[in-house]
N, C-alpha and C. Protein backbone atom coordinates (compact mmCIF):
# COMPACT_ATOMS: atom_id res chain seq x y z
N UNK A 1 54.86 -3.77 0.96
CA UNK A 1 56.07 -3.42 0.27
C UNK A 1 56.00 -1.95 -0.12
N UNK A 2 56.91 -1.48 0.35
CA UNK A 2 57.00 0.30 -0.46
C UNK A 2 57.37 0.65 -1.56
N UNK A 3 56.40 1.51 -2.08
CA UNK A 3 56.96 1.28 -3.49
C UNK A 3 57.87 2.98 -3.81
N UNK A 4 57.44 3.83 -2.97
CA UNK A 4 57.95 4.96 -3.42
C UNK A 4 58.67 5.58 -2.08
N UNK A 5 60.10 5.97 -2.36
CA UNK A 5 61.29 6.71 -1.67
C UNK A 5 60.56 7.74 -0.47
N UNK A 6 60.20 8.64 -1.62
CA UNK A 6 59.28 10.19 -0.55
C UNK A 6 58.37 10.25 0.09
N UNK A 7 57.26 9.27 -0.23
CA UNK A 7 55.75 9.18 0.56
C UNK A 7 56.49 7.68 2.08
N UNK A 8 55.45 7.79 2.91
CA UNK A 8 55.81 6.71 3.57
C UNK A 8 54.37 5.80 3.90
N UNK A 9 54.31 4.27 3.83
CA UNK A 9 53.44 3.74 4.04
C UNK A 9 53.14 3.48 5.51
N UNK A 10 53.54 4.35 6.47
CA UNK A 10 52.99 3.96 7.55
C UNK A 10 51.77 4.41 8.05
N UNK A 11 50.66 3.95 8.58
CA UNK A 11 49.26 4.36 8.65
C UNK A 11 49.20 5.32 10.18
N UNK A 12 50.40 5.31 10.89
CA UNK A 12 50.70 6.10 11.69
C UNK A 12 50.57 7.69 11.28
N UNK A 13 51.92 7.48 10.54
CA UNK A 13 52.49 8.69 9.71
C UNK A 13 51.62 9.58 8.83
N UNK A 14 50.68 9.05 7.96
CA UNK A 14 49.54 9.25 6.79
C UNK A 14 48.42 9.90 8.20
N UNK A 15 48.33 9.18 9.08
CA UNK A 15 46.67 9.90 9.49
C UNK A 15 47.66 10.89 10.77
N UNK A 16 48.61 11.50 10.56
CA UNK A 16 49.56 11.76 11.76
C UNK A 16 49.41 13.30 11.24
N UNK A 17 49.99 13.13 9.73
CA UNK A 17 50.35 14.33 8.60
C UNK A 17 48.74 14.68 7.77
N UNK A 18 47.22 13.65 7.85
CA UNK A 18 46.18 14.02 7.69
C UNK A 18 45.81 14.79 8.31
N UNK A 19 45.72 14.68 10.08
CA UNK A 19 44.88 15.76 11.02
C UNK A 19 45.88 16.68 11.27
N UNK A 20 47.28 16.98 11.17
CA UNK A 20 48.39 18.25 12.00
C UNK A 20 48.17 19.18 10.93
N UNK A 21 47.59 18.84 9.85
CA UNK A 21 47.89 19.64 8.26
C UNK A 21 47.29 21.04 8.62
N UNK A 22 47.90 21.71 7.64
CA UNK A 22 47.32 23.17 7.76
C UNK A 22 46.32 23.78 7.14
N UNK A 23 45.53 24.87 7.45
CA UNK A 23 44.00 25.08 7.31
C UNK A 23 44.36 24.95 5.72
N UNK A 24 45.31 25.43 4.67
CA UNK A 24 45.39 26.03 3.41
C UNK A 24 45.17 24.01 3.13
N UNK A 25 45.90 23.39 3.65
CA UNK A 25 45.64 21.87 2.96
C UNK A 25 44.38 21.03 3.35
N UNK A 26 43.60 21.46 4.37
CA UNK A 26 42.11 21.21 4.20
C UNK A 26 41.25 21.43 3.74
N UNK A 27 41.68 23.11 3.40
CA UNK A 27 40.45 23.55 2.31
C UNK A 27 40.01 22.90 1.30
N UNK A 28 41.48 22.39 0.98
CA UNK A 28 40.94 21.37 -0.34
C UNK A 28 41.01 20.21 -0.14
N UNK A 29 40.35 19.49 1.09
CA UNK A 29 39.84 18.25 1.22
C UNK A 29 38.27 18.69 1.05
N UNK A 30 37.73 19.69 1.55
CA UNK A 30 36.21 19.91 1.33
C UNK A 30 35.69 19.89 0.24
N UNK A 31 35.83 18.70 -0.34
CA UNK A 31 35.49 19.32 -2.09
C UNK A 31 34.14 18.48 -2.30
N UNK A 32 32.99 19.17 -2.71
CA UNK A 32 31.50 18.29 -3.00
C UNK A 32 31.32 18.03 -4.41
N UNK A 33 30.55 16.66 -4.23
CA UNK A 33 30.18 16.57 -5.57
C UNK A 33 29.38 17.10 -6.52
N UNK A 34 29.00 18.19 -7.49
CA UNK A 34 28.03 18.58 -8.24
C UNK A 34 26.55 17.98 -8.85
N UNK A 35 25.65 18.72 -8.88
CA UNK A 35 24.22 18.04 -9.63
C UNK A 35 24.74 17.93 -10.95
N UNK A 36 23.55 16.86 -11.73
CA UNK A 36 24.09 16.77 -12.88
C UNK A 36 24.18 18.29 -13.54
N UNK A 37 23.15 18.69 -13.25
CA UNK A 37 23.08 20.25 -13.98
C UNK A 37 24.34 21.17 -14.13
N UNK A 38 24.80 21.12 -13.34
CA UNK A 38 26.17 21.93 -12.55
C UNK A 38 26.97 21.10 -12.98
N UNK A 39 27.10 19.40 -13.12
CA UNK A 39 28.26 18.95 -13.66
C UNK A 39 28.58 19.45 -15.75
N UNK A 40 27.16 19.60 -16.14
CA UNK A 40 27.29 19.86 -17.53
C UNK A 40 27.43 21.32 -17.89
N UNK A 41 27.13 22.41 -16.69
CA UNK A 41 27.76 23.92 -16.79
C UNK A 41 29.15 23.66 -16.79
N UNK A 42 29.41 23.78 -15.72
CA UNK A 42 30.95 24.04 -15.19
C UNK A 42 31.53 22.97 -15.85
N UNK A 43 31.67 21.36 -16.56
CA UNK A 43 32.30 20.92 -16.92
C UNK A 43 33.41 19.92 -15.76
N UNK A 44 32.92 20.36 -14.27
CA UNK A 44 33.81 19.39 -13.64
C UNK A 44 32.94 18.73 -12.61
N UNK A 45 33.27 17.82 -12.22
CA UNK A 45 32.49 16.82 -11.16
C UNK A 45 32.22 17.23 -9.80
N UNK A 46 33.50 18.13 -8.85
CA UNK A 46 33.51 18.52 -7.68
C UNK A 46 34.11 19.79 -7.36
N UNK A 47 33.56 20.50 -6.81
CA UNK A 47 34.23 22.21 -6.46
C UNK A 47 34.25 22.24 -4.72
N UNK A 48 34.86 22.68 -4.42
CA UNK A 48 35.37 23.02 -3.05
C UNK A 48 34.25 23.98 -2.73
N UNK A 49 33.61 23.52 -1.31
CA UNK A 49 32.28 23.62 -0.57
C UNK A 49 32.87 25.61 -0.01
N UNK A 50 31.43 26.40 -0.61
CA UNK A 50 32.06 27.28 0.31
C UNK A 50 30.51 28.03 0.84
N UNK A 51 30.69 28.98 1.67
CA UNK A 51 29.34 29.37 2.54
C UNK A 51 28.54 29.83 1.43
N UNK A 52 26.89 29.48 1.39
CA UNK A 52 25.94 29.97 1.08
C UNK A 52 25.49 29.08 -0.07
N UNK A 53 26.10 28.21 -0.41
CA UNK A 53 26.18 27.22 -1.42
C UNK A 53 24.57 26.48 -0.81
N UNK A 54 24.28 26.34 -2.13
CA UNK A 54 22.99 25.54 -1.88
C UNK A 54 22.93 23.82 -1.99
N UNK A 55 22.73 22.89 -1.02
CA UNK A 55 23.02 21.69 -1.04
C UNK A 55 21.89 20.97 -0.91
N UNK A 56 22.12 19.65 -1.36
CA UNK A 56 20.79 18.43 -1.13
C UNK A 56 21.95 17.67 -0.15
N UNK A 57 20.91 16.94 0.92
CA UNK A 57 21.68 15.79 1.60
C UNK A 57 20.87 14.53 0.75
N UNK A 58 22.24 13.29 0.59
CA UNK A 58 22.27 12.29 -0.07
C UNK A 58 22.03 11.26 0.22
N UNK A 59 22.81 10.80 1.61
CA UNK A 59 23.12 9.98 2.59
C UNK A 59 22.43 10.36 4.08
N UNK A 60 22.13 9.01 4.63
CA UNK A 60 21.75 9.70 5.85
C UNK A 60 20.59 9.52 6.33
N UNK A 61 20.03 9.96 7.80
CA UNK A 61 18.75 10.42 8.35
C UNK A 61 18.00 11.82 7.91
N UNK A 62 19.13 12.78 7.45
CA UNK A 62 18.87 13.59 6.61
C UNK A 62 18.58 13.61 5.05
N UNK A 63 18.19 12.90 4.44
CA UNK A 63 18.68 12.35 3.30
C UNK A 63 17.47 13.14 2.29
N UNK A 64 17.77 13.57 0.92
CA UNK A 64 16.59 14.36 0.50
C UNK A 64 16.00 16.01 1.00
N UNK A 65 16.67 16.38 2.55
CA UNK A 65 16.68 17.51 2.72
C UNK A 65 17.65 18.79 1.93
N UNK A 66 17.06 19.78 1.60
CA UNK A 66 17.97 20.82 1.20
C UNK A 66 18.10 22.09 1.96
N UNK A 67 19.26 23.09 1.81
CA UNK A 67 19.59 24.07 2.37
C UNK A 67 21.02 24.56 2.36
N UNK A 68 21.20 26.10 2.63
CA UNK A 68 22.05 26.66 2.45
C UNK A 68 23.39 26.18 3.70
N UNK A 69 24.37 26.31 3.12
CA UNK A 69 26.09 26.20 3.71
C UNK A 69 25.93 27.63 4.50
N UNK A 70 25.84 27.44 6.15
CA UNK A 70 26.01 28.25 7.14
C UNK A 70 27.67 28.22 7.62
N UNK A 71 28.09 27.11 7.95
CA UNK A 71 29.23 26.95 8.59
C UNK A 71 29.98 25.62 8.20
N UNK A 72 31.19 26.10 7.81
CA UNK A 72 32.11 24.82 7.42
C UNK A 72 33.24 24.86 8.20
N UNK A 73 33.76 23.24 8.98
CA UNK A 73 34.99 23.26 9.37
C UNK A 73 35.25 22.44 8.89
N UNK A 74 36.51 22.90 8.55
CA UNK A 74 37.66 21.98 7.60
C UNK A 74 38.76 21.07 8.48
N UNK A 75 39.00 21.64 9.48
CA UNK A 75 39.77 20.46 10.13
C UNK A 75 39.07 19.38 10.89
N UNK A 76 37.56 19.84 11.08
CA UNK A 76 36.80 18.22 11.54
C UNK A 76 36.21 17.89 10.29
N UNK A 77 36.23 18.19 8.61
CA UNK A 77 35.82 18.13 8.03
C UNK A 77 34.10 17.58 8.17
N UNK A 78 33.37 18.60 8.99
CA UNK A 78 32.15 18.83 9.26
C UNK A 78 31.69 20.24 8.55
N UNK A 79 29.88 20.34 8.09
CA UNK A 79 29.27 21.08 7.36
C UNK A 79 28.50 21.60 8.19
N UNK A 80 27.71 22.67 8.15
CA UNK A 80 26.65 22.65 8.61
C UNK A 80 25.73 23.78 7.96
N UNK A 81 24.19 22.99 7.66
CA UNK A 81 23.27 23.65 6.90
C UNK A 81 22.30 24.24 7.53
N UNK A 82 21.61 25.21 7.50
CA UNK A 82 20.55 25.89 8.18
C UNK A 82 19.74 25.40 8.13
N UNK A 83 18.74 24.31 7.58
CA UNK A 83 17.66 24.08 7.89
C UNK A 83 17.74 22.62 8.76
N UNK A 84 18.92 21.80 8.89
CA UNK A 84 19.21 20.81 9.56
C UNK A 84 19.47 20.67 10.67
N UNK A 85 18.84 21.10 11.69
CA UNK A 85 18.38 21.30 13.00
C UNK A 85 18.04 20.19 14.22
N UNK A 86 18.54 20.01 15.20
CA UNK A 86 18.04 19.08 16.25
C UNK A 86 17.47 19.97 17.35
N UNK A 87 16.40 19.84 17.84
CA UNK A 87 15.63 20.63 18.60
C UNK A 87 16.39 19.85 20.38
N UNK A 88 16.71 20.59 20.99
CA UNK A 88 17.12 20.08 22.55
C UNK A 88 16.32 20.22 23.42
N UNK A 89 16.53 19.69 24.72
CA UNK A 89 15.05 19.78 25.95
C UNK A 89 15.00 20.88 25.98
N UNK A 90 16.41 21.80 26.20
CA UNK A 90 15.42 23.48 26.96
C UNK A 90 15.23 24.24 25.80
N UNK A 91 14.25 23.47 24.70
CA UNK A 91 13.48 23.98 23.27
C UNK A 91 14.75 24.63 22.50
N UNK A 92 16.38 24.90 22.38
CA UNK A 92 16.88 25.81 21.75
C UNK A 92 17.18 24.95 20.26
N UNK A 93 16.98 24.90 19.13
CA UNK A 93 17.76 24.60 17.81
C UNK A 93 19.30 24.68 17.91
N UNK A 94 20.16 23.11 17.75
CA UNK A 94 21.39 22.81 17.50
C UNK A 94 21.10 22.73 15.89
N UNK A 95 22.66 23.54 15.10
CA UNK A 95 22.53 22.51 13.90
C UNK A 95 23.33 21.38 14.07
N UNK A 96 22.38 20.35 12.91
CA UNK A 96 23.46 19.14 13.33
C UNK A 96 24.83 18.90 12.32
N UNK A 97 26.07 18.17 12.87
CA UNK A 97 27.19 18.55 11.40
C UNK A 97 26.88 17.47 10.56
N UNK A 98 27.36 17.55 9.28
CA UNK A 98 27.15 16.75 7.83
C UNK A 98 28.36 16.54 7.16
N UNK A 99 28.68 15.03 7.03
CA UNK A 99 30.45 15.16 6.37
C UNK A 99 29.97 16.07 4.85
N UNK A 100 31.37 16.29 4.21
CA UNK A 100 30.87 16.52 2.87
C UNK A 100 30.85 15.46 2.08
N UNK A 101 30.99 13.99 1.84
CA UNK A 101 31.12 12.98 1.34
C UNK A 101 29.21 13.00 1.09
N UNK A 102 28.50 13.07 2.48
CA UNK A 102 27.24 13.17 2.16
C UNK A 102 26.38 13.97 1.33
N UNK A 103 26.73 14.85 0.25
CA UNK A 103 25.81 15.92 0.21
C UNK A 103 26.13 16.23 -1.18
N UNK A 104 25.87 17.23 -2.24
CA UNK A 104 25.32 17.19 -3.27
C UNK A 104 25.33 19.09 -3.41
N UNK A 105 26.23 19.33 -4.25
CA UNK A 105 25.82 20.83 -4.35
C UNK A 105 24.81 21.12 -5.60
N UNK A 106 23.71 22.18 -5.37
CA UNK A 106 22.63 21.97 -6.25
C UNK A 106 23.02 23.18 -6.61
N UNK A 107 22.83 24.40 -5.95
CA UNK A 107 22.75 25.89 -6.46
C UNK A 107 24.24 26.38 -5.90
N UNK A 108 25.08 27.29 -6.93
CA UNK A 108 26.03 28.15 -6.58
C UNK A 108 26.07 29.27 -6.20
């Protein structure tokens, strides 16, 4: 049942207007959750992920690793940290990507 005029409940429409969105309305889907430390500075729970940010992974095969925010994309809402690395046959270092749902900002 719909309850509201302007939004529409179709699950078409919602993940249609999720991925076409524009870079300015993804930015602020990237938003991580804070250490406690950082939640009792700053006073808020989650700040929008940006390069050089220092992170713990939470979740995961990575889980317990830390390292700095190299590269963020916001429209695959994928992370990627410098020390989180997959080594390939012809020896070169891939990083590997990290949602932000997984991860934990420690240092600003």
């Amino acid at each position: 049942m719909k309850y509201s005029k302007i939004l529409s409940s179709s699950r078409r429409k919602n993940r249609k207007k999720y991925f076409n969105g524009l870079k300015e309305k993804f930015r602020n889907l990237i938003k991580v959750n804070l250490s406690k430390e950082l939640k009792r500075s700053l006073k808020k729970k989650n700040l929008i992920l940006k390069k050089n940010y220092e992170i713990i992974v939470k979740r995961g095969d990575f889980k317990g690793k830390t390292g700095k925010v190299i590269q963020i994309k916001p429209e695959q809402q994928k992370v990627f940290v410098d020390k989180i690395t997959k080594s390939k046959s012809e020896k070169s270092n891939v990083f590997i990507p990290l949602k932000p749902s997984k991860i934990q900002i420690i240092k600003i």
